[in-house]
PDB file of N, CA and C in Angstrom:
ATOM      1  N   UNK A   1      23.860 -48.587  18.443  1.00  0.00           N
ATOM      2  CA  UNK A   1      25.155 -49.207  18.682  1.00  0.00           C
ATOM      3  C   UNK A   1      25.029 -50.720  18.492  1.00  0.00           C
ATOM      4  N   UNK A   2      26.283 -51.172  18.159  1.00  0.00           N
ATOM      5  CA  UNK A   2      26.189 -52.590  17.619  1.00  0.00           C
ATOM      6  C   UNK A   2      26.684 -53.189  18.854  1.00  0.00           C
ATOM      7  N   UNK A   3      25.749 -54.829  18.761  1.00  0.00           N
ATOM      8  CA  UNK A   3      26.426 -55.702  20.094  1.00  0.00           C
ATOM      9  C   UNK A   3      27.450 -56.024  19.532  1.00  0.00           C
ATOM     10  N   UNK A   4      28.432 -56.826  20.135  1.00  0.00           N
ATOM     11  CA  UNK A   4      28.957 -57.711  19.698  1.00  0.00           C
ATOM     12  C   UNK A   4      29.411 -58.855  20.734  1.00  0.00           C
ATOM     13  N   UNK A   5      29.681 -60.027  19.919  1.00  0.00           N
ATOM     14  CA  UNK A   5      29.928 -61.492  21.029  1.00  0.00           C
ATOM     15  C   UNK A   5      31.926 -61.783  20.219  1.00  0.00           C
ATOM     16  N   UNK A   6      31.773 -62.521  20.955  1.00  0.00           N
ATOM     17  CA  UNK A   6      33.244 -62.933  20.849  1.00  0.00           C
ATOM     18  C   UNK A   6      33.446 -64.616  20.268  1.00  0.00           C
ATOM     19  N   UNK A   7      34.432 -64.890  19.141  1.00  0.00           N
ATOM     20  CA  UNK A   7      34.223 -66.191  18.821  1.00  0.00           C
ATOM     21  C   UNK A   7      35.691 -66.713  18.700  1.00  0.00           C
ATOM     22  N   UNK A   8      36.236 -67.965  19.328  1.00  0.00           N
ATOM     23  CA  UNK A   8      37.493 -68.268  19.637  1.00  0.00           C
ATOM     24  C   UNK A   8      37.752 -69.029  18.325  1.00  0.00           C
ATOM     25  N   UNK A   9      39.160 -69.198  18.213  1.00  0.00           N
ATOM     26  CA  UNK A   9      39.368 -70.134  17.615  1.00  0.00           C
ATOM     27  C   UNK A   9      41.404 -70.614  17.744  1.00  0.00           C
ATOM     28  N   UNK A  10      41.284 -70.901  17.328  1.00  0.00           N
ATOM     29  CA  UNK A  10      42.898 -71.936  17.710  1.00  0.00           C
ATOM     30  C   UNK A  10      43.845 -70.804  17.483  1.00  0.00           C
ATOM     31  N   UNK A  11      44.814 -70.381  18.349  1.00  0.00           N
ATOM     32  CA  UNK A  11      45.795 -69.614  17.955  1.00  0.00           C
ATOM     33  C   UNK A  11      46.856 -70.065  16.673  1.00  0.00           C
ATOM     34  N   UNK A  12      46.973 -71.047  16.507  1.00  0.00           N
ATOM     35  CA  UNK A  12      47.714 -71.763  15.214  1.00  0.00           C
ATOM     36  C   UNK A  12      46.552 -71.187  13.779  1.00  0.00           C
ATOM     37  N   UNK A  13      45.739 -71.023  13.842  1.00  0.00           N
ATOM     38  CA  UNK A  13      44.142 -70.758  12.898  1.00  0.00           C
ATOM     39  C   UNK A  13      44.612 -69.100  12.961  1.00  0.00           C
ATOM     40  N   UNK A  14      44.628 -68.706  14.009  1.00  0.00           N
ATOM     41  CA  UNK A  14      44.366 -67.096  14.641  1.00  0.00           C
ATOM     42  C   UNK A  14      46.154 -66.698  13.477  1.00  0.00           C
ATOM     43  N   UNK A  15      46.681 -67.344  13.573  1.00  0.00           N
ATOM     44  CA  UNK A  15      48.251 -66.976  13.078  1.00  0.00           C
ATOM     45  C   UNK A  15      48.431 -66.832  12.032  1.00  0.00           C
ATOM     46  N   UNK A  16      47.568 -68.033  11.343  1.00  0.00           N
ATOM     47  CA  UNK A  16      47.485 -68.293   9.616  1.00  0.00           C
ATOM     48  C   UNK A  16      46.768 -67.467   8.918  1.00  0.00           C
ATOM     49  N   UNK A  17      45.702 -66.553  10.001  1.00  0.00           N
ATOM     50  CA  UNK A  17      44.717 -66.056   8.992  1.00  0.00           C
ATOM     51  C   UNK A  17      45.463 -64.507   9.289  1.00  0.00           C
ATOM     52  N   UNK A  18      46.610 -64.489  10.213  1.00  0.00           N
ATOM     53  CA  UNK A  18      46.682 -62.764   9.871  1.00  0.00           C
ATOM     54  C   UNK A  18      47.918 -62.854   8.889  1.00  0.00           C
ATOM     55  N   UNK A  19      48.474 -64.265   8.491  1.00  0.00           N
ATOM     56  CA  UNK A  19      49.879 -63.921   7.317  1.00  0.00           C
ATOM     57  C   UNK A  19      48.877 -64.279   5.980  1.00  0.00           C
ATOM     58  N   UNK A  20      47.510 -64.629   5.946  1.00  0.00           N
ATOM     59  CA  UNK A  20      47.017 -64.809   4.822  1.00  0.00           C
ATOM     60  C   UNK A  20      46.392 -63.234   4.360  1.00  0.00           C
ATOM     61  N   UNK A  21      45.869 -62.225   5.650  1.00  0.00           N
ATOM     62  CA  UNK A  21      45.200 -61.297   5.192  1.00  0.00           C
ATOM     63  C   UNK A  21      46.263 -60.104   4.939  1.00  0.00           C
ATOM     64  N   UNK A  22      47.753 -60.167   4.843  1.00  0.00           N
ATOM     65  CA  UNK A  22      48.728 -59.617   4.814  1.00  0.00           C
ATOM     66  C   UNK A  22      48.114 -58.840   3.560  1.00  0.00           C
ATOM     67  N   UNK A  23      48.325 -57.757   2.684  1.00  0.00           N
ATOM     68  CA  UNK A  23      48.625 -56.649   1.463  1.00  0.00           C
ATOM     69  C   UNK A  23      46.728 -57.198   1.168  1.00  0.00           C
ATOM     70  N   UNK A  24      45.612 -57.569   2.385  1.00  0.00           N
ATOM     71  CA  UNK A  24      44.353 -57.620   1.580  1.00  0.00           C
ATOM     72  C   UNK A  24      43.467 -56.310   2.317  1.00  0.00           C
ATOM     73  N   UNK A  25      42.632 -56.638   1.673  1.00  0.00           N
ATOM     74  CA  UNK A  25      41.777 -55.186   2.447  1.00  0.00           C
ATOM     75  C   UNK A  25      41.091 -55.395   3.854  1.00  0.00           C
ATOM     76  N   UNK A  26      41.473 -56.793   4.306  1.00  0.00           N
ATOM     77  CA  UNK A  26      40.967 -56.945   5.593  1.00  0.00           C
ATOM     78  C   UNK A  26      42.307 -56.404   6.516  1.00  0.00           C
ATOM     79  N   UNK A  27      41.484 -56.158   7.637  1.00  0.00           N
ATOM     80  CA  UNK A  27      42.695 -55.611   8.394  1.00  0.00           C
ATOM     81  C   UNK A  27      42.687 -56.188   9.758  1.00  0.00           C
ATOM     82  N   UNK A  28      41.834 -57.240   9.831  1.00  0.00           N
ATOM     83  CA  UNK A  28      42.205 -58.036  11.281  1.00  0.00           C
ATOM     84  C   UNK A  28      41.807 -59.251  11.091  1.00  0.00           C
ATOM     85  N   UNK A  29      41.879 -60.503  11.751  1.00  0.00           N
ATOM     86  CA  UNK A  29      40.908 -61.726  11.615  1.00  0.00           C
ATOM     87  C   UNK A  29      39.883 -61.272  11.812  1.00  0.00           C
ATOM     88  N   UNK A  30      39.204 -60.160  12.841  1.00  0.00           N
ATOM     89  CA  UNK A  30      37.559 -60.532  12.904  1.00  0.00           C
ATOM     90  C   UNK A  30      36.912 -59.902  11.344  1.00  0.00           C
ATOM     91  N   UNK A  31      37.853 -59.214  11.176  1.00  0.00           N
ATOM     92  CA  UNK A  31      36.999 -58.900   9.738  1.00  0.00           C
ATOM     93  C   UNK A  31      37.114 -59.939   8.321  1.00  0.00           C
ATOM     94  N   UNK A  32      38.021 -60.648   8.138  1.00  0.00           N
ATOM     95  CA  UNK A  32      37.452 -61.603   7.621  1.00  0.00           C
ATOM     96  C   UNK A  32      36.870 -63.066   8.138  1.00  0.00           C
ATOM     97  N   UNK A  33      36.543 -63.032   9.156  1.00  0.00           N
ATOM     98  CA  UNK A  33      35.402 -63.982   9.500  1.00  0.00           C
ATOM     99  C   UNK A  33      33.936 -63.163   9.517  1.00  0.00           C
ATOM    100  N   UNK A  34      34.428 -61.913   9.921  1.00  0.00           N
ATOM    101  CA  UNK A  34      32.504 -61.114   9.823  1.00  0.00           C
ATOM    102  C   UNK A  34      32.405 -61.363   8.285  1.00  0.00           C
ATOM    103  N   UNK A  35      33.274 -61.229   7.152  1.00  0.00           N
ATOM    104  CA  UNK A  35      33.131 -61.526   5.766  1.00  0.00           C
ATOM    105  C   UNK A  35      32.761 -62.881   5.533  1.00  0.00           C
ATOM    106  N   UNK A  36      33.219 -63.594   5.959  1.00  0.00           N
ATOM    107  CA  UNK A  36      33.144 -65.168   5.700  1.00  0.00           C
ATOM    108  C   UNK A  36      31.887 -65.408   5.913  1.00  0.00           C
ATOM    109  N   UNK A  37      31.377 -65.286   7.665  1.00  0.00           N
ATOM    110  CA  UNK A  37      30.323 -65.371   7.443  1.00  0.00           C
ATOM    111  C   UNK A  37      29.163 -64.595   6.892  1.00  0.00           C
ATOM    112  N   UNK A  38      29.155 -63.780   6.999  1.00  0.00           N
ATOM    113  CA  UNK A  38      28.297 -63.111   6.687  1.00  0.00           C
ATOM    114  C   UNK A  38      27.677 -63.582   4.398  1.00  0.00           C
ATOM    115  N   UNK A  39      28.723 -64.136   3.780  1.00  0.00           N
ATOM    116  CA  UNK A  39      29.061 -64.711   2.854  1.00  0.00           C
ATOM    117  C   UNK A  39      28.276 -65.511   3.306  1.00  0.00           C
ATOM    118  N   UNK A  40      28.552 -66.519   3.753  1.00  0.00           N
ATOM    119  CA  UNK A  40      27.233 -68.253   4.376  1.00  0.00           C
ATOM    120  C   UNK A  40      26.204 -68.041   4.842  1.00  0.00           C
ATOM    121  N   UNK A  41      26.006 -66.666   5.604  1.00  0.00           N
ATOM    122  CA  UNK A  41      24.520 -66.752   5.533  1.00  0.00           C
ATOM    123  C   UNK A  41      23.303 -65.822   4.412  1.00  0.00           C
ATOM    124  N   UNK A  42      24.370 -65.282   3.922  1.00  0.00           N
ATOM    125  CA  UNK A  42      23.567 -64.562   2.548  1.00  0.00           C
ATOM    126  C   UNK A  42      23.282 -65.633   1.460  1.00  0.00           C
ATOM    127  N   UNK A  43      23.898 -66.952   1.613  1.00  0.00           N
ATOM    128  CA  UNK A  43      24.282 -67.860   0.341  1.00  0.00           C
ATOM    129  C   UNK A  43      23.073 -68.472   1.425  1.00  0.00           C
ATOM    130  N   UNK A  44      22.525 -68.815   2.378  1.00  0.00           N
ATOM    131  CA  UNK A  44      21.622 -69.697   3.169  1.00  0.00           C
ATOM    132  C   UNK A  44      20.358 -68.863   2.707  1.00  0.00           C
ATOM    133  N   UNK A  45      20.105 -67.774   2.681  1.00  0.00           N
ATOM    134  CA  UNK A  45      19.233 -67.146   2.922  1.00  0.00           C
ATOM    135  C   UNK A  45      18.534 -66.442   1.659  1.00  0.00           C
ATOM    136  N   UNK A  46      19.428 -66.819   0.621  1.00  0.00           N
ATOM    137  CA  UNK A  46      19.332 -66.865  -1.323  1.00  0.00           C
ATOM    138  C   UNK A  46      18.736 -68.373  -1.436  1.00  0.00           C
ATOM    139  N   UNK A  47      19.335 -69.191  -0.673  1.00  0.00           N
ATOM    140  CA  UNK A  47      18.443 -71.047  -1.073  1.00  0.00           C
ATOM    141  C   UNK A  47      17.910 -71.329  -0.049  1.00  0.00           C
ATOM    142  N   UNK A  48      16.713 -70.782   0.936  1.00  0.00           N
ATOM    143  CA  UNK A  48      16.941 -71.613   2.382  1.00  0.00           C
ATOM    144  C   UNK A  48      17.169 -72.601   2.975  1.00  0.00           C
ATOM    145  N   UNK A  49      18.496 -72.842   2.394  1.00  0.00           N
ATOM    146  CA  UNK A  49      19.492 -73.764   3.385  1.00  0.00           C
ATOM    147  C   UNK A  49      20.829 -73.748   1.942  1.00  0.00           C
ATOM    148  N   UNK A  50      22.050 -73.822   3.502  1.00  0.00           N
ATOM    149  CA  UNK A  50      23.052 -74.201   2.956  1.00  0.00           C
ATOM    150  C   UNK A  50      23.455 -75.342   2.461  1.00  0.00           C
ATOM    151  N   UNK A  51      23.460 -75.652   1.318  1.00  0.00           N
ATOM    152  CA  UNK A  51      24.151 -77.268   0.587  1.00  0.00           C
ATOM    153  C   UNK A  51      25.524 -77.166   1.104  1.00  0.00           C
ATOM    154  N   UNK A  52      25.891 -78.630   0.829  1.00  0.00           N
ATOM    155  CA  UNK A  52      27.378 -78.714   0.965  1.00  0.00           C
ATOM    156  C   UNK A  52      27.801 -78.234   0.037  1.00  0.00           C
ATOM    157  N   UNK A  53      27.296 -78.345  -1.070  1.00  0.00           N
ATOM    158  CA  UNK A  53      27.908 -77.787  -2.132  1.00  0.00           C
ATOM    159  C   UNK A  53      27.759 -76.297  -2.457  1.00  0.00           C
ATOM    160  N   UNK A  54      27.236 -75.623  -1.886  1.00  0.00           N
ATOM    161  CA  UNK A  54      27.127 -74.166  -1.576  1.00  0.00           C
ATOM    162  C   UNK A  54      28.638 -73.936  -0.549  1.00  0.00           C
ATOM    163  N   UNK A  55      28.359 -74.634   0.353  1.00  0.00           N
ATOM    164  CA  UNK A  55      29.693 -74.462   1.279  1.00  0.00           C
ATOM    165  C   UNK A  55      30.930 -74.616   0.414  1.00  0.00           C
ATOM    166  N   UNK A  56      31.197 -75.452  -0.561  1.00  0.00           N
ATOM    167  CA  UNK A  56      32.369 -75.895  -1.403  1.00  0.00           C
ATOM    168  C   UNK A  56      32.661 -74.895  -2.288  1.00  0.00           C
ATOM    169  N   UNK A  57      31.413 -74.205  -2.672  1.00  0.00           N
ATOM    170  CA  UNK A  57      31.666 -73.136  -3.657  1.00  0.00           C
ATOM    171  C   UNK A  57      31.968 -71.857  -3.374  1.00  0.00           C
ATOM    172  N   UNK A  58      31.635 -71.779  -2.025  1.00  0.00           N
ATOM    173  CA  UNK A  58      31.792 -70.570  -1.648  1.00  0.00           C
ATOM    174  C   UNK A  58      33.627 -70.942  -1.007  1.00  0.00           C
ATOM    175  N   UNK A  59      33.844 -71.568  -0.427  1.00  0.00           N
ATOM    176  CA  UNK A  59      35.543 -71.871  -0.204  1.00  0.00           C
ATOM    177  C   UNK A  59      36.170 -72.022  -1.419  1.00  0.00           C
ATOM    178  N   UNK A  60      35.923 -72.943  -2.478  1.00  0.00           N
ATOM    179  CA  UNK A  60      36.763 -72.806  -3.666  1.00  0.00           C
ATOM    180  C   UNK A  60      36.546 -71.076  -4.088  1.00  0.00           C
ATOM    181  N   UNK A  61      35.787 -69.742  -3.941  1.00  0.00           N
ATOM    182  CA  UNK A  61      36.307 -68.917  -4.677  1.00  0.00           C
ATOM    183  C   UNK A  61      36.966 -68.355  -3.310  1.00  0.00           C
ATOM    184  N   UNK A  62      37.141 -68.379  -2.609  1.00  0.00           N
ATOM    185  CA  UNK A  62      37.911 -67.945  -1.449  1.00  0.00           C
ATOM    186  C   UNK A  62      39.052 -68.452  -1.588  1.00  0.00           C
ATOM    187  N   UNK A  63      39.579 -69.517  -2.140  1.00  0.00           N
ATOM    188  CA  UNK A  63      40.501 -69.972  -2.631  1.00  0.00           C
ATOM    189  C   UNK A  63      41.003 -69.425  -3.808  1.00  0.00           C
ATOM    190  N   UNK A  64      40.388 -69.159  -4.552  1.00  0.00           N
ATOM    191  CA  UNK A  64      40.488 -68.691  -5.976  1.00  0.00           C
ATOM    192  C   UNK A  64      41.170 -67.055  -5.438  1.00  0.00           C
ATOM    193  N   UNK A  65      40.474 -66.465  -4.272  1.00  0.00           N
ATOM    194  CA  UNK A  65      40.486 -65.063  -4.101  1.00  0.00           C
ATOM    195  C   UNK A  65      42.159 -65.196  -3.424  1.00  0.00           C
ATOM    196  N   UNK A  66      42.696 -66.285  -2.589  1.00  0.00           N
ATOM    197  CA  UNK A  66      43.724 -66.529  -2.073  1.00  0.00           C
ATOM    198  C   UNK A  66      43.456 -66.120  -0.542  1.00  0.00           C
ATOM    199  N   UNK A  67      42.284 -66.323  -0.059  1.00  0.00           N
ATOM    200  CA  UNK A  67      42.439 -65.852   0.948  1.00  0.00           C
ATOM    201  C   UNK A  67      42.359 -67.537   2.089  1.00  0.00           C
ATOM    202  N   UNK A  68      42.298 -68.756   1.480  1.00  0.00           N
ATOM    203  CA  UNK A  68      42.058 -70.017   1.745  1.00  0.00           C
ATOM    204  C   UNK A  68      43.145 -70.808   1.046  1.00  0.00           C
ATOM    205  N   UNK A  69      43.620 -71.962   1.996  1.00  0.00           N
ATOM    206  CA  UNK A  69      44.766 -72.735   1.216  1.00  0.00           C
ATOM    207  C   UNK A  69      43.857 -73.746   0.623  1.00  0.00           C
TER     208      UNK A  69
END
């Protein structure tokens, strides 16, 4: 069985990300933040360590994907 912890974030944040994941295959905020991250630390753990510019690239295609303004 899996643990799990709990991670807050701004209800204004919490609002935006469930009209962004509207018609996507995520089906709650925690699942695209378990995506998100889980994305940053596979990209950390391919270079050991995250660049900023790893961070930029990985948000510009998240952007690209529309799931980021």
């Amino acid at each position: 069985m899996t643990d799990y912890t709990t991670v807050s974030i701004p209800k204004e944040l919490a609002d935006r990300v469930e009209e962004t994941i509207e018609g996507t295959s995520f089906s709650s905020t925690s699942d695209l933040v378990r995506f998100l991250l889980r994305s940053i630390v596979i990209q950390h753990q391919q270079h050991d360590e995250l660049t900023e510019a790893d961070f930029e690239e990985i948000t510009e295609q998240l952007q690209e994907l529309g799931y980021l303004e």
